[in-house]
C-alpha atoms as a PDB file:
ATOM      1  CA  UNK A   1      93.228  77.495   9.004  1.00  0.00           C
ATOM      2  CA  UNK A   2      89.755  75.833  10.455  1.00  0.00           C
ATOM      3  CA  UNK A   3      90.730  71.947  11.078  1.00  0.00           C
ATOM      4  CA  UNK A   4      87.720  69.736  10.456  1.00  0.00           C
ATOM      5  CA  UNK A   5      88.252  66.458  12.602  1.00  0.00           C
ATOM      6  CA  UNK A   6      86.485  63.933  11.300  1.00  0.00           C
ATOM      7  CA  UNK A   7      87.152  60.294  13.074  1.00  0.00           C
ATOM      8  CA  UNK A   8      90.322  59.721  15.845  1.00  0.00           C
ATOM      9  CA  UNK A   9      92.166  56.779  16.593  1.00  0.00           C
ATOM     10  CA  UNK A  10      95.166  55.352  17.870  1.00  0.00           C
ATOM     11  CA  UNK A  11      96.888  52.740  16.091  1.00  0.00           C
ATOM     12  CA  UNK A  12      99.816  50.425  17.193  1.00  0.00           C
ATOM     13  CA  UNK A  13     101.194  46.825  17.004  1.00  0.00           C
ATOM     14  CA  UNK A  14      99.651  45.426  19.176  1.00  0.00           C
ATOM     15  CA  UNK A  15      96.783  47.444  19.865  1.00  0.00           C
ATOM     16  CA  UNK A  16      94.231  45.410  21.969  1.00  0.00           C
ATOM     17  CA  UNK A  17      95.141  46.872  25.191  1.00  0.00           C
ATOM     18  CA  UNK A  18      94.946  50.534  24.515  1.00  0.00           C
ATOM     19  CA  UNK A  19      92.619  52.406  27.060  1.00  0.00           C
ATOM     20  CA  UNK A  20      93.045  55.388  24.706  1.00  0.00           C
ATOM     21  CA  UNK A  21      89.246  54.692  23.589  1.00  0.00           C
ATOM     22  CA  UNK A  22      87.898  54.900  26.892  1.00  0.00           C
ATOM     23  CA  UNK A  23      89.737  57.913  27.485  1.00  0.00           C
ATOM     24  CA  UNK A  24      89.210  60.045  24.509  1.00  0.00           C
ATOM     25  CA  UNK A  25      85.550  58.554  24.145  1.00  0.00           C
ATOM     26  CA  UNK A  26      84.753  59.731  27.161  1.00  0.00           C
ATOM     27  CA  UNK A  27      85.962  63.333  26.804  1.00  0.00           C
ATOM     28  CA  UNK A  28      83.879  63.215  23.534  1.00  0.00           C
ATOM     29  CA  UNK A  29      80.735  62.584  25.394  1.00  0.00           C
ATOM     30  CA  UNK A  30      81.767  65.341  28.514  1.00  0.00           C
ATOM     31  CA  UNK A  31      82.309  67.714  26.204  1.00  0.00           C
ATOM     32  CA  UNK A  32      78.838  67.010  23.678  1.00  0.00           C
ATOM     33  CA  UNK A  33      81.065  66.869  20.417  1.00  0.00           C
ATOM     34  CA  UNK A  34      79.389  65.889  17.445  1.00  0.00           C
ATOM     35  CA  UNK A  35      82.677  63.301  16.070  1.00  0.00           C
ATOM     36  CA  UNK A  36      82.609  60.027  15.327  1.00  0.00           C
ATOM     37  CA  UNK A  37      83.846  57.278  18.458  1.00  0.00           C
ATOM     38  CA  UNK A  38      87.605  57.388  18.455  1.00  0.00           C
ATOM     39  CA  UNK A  39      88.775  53.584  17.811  1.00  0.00           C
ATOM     40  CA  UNK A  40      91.464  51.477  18.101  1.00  0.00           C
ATOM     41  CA  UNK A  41      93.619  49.904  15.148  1.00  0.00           C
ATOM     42  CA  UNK A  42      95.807  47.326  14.385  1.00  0.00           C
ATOM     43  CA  UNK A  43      98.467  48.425  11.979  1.00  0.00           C
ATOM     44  CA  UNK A  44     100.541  45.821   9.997  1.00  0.00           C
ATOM     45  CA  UNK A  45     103.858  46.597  10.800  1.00  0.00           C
ATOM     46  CA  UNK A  46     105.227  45.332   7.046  1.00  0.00           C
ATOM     47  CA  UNK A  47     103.217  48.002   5.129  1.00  0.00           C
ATOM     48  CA  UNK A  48     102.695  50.508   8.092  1.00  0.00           C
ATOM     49  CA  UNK A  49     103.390  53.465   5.923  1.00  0.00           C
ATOM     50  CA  UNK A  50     100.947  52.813   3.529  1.00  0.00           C
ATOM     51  CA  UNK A  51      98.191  51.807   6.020  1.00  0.00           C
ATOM     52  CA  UNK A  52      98.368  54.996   8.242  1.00  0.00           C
ATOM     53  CA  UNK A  53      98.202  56.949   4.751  1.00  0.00           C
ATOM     54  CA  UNK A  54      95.269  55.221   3.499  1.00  0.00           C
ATOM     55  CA  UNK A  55      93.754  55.983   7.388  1.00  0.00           C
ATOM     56  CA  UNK A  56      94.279  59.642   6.915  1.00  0.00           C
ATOM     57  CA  UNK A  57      92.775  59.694   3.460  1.00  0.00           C
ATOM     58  CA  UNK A  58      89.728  57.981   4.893  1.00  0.00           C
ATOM     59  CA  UNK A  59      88.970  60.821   6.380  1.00  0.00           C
ATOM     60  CA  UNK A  60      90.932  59.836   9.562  1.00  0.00           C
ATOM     61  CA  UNK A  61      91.930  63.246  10.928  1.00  0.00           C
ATOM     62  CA  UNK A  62      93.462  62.466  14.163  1.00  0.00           C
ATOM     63  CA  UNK A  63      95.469  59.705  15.549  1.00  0.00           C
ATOM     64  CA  UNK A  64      97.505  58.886  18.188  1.00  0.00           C
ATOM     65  CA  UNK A  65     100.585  56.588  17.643  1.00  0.00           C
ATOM     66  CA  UNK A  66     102.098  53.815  19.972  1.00  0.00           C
ATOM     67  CA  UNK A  67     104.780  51.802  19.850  1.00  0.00           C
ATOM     68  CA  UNK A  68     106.346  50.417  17.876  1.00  0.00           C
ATOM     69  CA  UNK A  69     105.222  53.094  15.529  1.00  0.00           C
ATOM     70  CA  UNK A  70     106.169  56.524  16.554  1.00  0.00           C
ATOM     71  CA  UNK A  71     109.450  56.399  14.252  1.00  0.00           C
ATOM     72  CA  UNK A  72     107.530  55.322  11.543  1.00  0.00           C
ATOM     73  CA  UNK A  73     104.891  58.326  12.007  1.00  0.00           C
ATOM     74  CA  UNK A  74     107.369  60.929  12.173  1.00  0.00           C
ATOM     75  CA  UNK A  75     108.649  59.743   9.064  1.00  0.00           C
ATOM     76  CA  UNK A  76     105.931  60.326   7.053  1.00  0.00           C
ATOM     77  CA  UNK A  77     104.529  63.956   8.804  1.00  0.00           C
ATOM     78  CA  UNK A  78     105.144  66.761   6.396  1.00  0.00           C
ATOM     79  CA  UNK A  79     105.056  69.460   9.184  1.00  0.00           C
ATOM     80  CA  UNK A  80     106.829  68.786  13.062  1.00  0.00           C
ATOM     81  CA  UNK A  81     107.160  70.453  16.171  1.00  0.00           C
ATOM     82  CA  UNK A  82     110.115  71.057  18.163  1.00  0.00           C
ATOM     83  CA  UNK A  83     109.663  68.296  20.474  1.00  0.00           C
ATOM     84  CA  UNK A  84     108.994  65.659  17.691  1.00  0.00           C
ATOM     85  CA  UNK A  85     112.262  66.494  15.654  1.00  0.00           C
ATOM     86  CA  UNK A  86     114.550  66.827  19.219  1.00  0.00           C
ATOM     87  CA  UNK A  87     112.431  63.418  20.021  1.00  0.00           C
ATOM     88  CA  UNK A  88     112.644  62.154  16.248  1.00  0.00           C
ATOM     89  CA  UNK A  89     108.996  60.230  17.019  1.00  0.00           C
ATOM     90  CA  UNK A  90     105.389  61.408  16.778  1.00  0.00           C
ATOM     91  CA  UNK A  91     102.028  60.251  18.822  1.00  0.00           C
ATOM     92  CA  UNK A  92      99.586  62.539  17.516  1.00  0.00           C
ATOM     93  CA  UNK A  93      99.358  63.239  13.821  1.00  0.00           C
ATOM     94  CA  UNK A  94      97.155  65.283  12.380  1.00  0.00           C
ATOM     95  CA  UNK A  95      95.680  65.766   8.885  1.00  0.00           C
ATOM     96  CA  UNK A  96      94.371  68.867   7.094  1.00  0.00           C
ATOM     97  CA  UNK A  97      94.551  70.226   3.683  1.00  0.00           C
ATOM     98  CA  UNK A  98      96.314  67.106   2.629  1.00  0.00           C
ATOM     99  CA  UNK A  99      99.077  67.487   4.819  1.00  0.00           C
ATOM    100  CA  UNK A 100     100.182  65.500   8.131  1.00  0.00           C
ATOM    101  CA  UNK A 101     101.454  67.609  11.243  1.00  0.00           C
ATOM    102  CA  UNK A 102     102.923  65.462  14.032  1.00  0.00           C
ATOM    103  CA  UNK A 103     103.505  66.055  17.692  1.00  0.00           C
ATOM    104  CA  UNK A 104     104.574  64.877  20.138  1.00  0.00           C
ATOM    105  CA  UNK A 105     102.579  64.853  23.466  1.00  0.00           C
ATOM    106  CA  UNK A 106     104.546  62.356  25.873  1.00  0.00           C
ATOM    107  CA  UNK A 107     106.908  64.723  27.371  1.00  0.00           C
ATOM    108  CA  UNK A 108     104.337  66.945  28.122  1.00  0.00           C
ATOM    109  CA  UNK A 109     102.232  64.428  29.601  1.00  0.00           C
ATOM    110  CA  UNK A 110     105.050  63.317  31.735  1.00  0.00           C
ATOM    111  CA  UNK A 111     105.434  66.476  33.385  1.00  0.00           C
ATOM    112  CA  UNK A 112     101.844  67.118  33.752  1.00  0.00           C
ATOM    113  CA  UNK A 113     101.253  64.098  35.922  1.00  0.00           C
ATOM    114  CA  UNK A 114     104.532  64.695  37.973  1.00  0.00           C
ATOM    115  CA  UNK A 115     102.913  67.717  38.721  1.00  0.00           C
ATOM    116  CA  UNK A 116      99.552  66.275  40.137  1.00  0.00           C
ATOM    117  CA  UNK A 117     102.180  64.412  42.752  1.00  0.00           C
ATOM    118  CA  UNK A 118     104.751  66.697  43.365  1.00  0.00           C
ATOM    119  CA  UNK A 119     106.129  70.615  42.369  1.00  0.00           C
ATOM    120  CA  UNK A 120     107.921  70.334  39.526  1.00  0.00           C
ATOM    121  CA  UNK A 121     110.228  73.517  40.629  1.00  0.00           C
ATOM    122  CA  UNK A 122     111.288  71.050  43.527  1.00  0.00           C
ATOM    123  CA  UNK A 123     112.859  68.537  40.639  1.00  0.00           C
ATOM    124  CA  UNK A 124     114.938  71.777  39.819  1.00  0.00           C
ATOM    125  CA  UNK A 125     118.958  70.013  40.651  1.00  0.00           C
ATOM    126  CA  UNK A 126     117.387  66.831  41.951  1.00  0.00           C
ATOM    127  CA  UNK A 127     118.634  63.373  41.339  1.00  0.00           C
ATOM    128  CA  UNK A 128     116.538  60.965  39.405  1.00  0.00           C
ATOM    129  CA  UNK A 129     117.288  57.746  38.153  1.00  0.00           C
ATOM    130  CA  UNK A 130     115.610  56.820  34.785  1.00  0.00           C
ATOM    131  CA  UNK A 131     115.845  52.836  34.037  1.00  0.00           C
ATOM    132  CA  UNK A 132     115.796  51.838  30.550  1.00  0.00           C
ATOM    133  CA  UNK A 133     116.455  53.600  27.186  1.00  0.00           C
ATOM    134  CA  UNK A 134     113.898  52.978  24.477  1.00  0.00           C
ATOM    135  CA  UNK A 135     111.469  55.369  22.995  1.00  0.00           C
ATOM    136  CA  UNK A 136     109.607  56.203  26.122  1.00  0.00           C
ATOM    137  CA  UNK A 137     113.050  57.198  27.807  1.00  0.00           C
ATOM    138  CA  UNK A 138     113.556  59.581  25.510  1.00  0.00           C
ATOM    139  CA  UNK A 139     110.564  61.027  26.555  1.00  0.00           C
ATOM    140  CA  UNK A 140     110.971  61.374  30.138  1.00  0.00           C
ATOM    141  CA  UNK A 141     115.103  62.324  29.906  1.00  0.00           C
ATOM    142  CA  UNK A 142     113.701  65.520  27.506  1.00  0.00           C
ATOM    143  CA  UNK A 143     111.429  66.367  29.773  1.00  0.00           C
ATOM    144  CA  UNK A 144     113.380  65.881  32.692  1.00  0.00           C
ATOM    145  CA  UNK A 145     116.059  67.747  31.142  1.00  0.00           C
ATOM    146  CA  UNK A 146     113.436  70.696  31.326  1.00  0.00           C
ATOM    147  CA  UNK A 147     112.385  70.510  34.331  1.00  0.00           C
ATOM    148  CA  UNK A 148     116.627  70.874  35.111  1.00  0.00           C
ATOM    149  CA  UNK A 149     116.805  67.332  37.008  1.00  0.00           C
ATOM    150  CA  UNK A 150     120.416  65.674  37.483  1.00  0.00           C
ATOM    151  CA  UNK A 151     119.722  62.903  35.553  1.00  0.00           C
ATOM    152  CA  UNK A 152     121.249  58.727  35.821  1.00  0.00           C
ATOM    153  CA  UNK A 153     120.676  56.621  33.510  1.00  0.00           C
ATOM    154  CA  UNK A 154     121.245  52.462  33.337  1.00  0.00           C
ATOM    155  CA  UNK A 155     120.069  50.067  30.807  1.00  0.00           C
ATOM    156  CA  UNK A 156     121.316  46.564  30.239  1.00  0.00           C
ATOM    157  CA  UNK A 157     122.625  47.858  26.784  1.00  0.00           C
ATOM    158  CA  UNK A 158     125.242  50.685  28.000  1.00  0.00           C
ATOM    159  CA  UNK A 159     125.518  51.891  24.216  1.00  0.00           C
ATOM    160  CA  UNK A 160     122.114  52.742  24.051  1.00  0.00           C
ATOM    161  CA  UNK A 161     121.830  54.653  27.105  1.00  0.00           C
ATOM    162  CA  UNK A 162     124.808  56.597  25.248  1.00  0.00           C
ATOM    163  CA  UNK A 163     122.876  56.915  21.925  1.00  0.00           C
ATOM    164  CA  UNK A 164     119.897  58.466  23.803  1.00  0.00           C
ATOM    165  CA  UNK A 165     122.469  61.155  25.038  1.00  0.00           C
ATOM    166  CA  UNK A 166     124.088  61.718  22.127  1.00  0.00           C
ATOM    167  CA  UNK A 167     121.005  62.200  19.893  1.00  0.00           C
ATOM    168  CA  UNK A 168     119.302  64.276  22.302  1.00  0.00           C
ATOM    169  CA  UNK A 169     122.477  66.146  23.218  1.00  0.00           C
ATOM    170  CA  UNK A 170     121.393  66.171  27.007  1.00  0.00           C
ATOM    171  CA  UNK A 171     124.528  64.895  29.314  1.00  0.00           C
ATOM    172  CA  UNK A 172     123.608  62.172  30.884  1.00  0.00           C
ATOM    173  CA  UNK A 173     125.821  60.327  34.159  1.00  0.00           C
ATOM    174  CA  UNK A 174     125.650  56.481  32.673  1.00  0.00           C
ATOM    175  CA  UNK A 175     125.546  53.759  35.150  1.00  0.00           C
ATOM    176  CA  UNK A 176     125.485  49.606  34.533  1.00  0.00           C
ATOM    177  CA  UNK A 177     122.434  48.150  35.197  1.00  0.00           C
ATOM    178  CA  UNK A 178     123.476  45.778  37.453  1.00  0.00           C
ATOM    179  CA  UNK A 179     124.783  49.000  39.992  1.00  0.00           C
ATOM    180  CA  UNK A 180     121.167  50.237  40.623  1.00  0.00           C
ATOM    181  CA  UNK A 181     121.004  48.920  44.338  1.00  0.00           C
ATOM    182  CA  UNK A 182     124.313  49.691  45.206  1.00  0.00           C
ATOM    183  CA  UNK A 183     123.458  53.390  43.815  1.00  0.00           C
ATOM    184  CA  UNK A 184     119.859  53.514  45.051  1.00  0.00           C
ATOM    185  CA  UNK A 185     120.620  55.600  48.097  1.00  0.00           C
ATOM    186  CA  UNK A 186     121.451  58.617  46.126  1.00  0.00           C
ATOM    187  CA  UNK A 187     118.312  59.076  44.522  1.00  0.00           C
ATOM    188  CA  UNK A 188     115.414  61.531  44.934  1.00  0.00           C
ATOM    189  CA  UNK A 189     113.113  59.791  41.698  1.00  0.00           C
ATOM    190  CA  UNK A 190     113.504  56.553  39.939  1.00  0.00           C
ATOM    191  CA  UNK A 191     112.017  55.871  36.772  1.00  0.00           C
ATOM    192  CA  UNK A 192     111.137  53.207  35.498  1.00  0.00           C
ATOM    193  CA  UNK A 193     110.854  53.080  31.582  1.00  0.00           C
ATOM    194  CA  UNK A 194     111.229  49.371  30.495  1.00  0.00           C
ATOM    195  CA  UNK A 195     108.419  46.962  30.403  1.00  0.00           C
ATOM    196  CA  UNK A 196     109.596  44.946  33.267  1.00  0.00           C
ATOM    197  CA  UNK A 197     106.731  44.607  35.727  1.00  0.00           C
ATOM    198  CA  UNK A 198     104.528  44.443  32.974  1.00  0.00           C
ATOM    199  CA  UNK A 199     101.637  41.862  32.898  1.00  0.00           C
ATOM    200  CA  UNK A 200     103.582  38.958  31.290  1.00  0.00           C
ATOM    201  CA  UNK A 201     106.638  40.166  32.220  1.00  0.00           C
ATOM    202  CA  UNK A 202     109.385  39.831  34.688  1.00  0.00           C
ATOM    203  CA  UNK A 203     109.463  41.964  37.536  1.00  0.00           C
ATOM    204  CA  UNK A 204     112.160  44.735  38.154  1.00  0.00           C
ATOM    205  CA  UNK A 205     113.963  43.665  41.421  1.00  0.00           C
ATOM    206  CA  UNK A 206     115.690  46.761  42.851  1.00  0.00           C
ATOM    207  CA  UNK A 207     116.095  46.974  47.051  1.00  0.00           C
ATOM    208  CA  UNK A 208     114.510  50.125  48.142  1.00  0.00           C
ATOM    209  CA  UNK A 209     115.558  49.605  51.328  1.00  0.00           C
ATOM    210  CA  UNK A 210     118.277  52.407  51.351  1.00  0.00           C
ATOM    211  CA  UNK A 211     116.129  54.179  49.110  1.00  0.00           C
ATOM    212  CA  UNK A 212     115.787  58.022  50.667  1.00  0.00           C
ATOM    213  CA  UNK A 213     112.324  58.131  52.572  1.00  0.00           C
ATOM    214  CA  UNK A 214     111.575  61.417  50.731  1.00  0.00           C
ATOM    215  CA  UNK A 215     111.999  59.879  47.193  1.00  0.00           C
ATOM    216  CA  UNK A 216     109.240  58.987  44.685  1.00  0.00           C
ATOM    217  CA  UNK A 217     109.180  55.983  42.605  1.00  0.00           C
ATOM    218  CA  UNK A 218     107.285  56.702  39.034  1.00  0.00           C
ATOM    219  CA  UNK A 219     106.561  53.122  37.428  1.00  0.00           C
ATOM    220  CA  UNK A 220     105.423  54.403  33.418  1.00  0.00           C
ATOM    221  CA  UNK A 221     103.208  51.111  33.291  1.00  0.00           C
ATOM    222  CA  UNK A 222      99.791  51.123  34.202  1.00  0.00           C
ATOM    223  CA  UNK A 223      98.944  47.385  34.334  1.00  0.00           C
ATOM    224  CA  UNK A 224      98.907  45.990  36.391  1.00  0.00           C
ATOM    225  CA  UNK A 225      97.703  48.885  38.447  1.00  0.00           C
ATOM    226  CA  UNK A 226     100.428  47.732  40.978  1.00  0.00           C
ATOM    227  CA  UNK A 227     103.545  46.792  39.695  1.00  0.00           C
ATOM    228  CA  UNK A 228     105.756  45.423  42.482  1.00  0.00           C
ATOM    229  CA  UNK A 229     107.813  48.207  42.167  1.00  0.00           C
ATOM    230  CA  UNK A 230     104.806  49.924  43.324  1.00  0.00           C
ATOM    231  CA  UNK A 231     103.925  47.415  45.797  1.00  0.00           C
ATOM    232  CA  UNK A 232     107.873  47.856  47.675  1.00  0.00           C
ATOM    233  CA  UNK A 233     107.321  51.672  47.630  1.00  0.00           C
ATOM    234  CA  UNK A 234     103.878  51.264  49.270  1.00  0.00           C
ATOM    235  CA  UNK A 235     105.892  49.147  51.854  1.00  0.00           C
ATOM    236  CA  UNK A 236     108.344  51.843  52.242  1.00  0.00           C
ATOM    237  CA  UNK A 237     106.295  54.384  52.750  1.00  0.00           C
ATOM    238  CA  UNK A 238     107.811  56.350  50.157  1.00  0.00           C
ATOM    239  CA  UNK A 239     105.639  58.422  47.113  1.00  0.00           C
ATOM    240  CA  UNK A 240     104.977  56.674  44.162  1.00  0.00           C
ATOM    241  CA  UNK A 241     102.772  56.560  40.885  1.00  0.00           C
ATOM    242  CA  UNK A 242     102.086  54.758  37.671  1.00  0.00           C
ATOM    243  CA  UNK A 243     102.067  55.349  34.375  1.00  0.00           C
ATOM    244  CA  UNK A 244      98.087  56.181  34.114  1.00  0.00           C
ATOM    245  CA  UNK A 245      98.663  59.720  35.018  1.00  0.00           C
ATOM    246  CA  UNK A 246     100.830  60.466  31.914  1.00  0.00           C
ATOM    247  CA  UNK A 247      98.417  58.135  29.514  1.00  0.00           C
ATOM    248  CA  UNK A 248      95.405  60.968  30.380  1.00  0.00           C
ATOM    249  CA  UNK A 249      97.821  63.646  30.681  1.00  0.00           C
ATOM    250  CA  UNK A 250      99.179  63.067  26.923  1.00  0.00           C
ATOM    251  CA  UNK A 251      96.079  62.175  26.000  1.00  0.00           C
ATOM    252  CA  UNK A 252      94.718  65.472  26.739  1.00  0.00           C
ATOM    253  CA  UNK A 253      97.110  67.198  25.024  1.00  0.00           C
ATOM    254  CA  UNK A 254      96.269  65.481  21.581  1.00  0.00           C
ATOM    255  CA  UNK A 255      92.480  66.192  22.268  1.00  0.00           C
ATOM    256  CA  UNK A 256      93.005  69.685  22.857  1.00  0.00           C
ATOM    257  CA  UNK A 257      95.293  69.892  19.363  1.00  0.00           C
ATOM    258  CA  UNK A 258      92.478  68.555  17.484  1.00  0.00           C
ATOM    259  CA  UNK A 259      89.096  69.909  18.802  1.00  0.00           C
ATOM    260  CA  UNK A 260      90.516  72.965  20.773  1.00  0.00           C
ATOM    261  CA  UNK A 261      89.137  71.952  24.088  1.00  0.00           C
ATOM    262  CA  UNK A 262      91.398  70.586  26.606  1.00  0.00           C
ATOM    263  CA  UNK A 263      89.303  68.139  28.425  1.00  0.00           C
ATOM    264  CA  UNK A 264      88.404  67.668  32.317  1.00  0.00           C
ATOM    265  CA  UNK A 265      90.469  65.129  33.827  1.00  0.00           C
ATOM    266  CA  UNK A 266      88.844  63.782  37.068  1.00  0.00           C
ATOM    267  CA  UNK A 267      88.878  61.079  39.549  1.00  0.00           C
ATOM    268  CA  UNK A 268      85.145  59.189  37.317  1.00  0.00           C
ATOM    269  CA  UNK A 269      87.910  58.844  34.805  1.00  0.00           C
ATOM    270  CA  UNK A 270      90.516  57.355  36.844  1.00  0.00           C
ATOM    271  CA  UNK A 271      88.111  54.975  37.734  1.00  0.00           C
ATOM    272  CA  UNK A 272      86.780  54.247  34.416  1.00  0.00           C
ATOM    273  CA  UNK A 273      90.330  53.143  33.551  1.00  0.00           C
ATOM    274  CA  UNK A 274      90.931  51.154  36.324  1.00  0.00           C
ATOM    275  CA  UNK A 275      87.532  49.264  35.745  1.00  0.00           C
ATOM    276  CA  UNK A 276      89.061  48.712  32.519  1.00  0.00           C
ATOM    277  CA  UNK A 277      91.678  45.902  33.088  1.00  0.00           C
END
């Protein structure tokens, strides 16, 4: 079956501080494809169903899906990978033949920019803490779970930390939030899931000072560039990254699903997206 993509976008609530454009736009133009420019679109969260449908009829072929809307896509997708039904959310939807497909790239994009720091067969019985448990959580615990990682997890709400177990059926050890320094020391990753450290937000205090000096920190956001997290790991001396790496990463995943070339990622468009914010 020959999928004709016609315009790509990626739609959220809010949506004004996607990069996705710059990302997928650029691919576009490395790889000469005659599409339309992938956008960006605001999607009123009272009548989201109905908007994303009238999208796709509008000859919207591809689009990506951010929060708070992944639920919401998988919902409507008539056909669903594995990882979208274990994950029970969708990022990149697809429409052909009148029908919606929906995937789910996060996990893979997760794991693809762990691997541009370290080898993910060295994660194999390591312990990692992962800090928070909303949608993106889920993402990194299932992929984490893959990659066969001893996996903590604390959030401020113990009975959602629980939930995310239970629904991915993936034991989890489940710690308050308020232990992370006293448990920091046994640690090889933390990661950090929640929006604290976000522009806006409230930084995430944790002492790294009896962190291990062989751990890595991975901080999902991306801006700012430096969260402080970021900035106390730097101090350390310890590895670290941010969340850019698994934006292109998953990003590249839904370009190759839809025009069956998986794009170049390279330091011009790490740049780029710095230059951005």
């Amino acid at each position: 079956m020959n999928k004709i993509i016609k315009k790509t976008a990626v739609i959220g609530n809010p949506i004004k501080h996607s990069l996705s454009p710059q990302i997928h736009n650029y691919w576009i133009k490395q790889n000469q494809l005659e599409v339309e420019e992938y956008r960006k679109i605001e999607i009123n969260l009272l009548n989201s169903k109905v908007e994303i449908k009238k999208l796709l009829e509008n000859e919207f072929s591809g689009l990506n899906v951010t929060i708070p809307l992944k639920e919401i896509a998988y919902e409507i997708c008539d056909n669903l990978t594995e990882t979208s039904k274990k994950l029970k959310a969708v990022n990149t939807i697809t429409y052909n033949n009148n029908s919606i497909s929906g995937d789910n790239t996060d996990p893979e994009g997760f794991t693809k920019s762990i691997a541009e720091k370290i080898k993910t067969e060295n994660i194999v019985g390591k312990n990692v803490l992962v800090i928070g448990a909303g949608g993106s959580a889920r993402s990194i615990v299932y992929a984490l779970d893959k990659m066969q990682a001893k996996i903590t997890i604390v959030n401020r709400t113990t009975a959602k930390a629980i939930n995310l177990s239970n629904d991915l059926d993936i034991p989890l050890n489940i710690e308050e939030f308020d232990q992370i320094n006293s448990l920091i020391h046994d640690f090889d990753m933390v990661v950090n899931t929640t929006a604290l450290g976000m522009l806006g937000n409230q930084n995430l205090n944790i002492d790294l000072s009896k962190i291990k000096s062989t751990a890595h920190i991975y901080d999902l956001i991306y801006n700012p560039f430096e969260t402080q997290l970021i900035k106390d790991a730097k101090i350390k001396n310890i590895s670290y990254q941010n969340g850019l790496g698994m934006l292109i990463n998953q990003a590249a995943e839904s370009f190759k699903i839809w025009h069956d070339v998986y794009p170049t990622i390279n330091a011009d468009l790490f740049s780029l997206l710095r230059n951005s914010y």
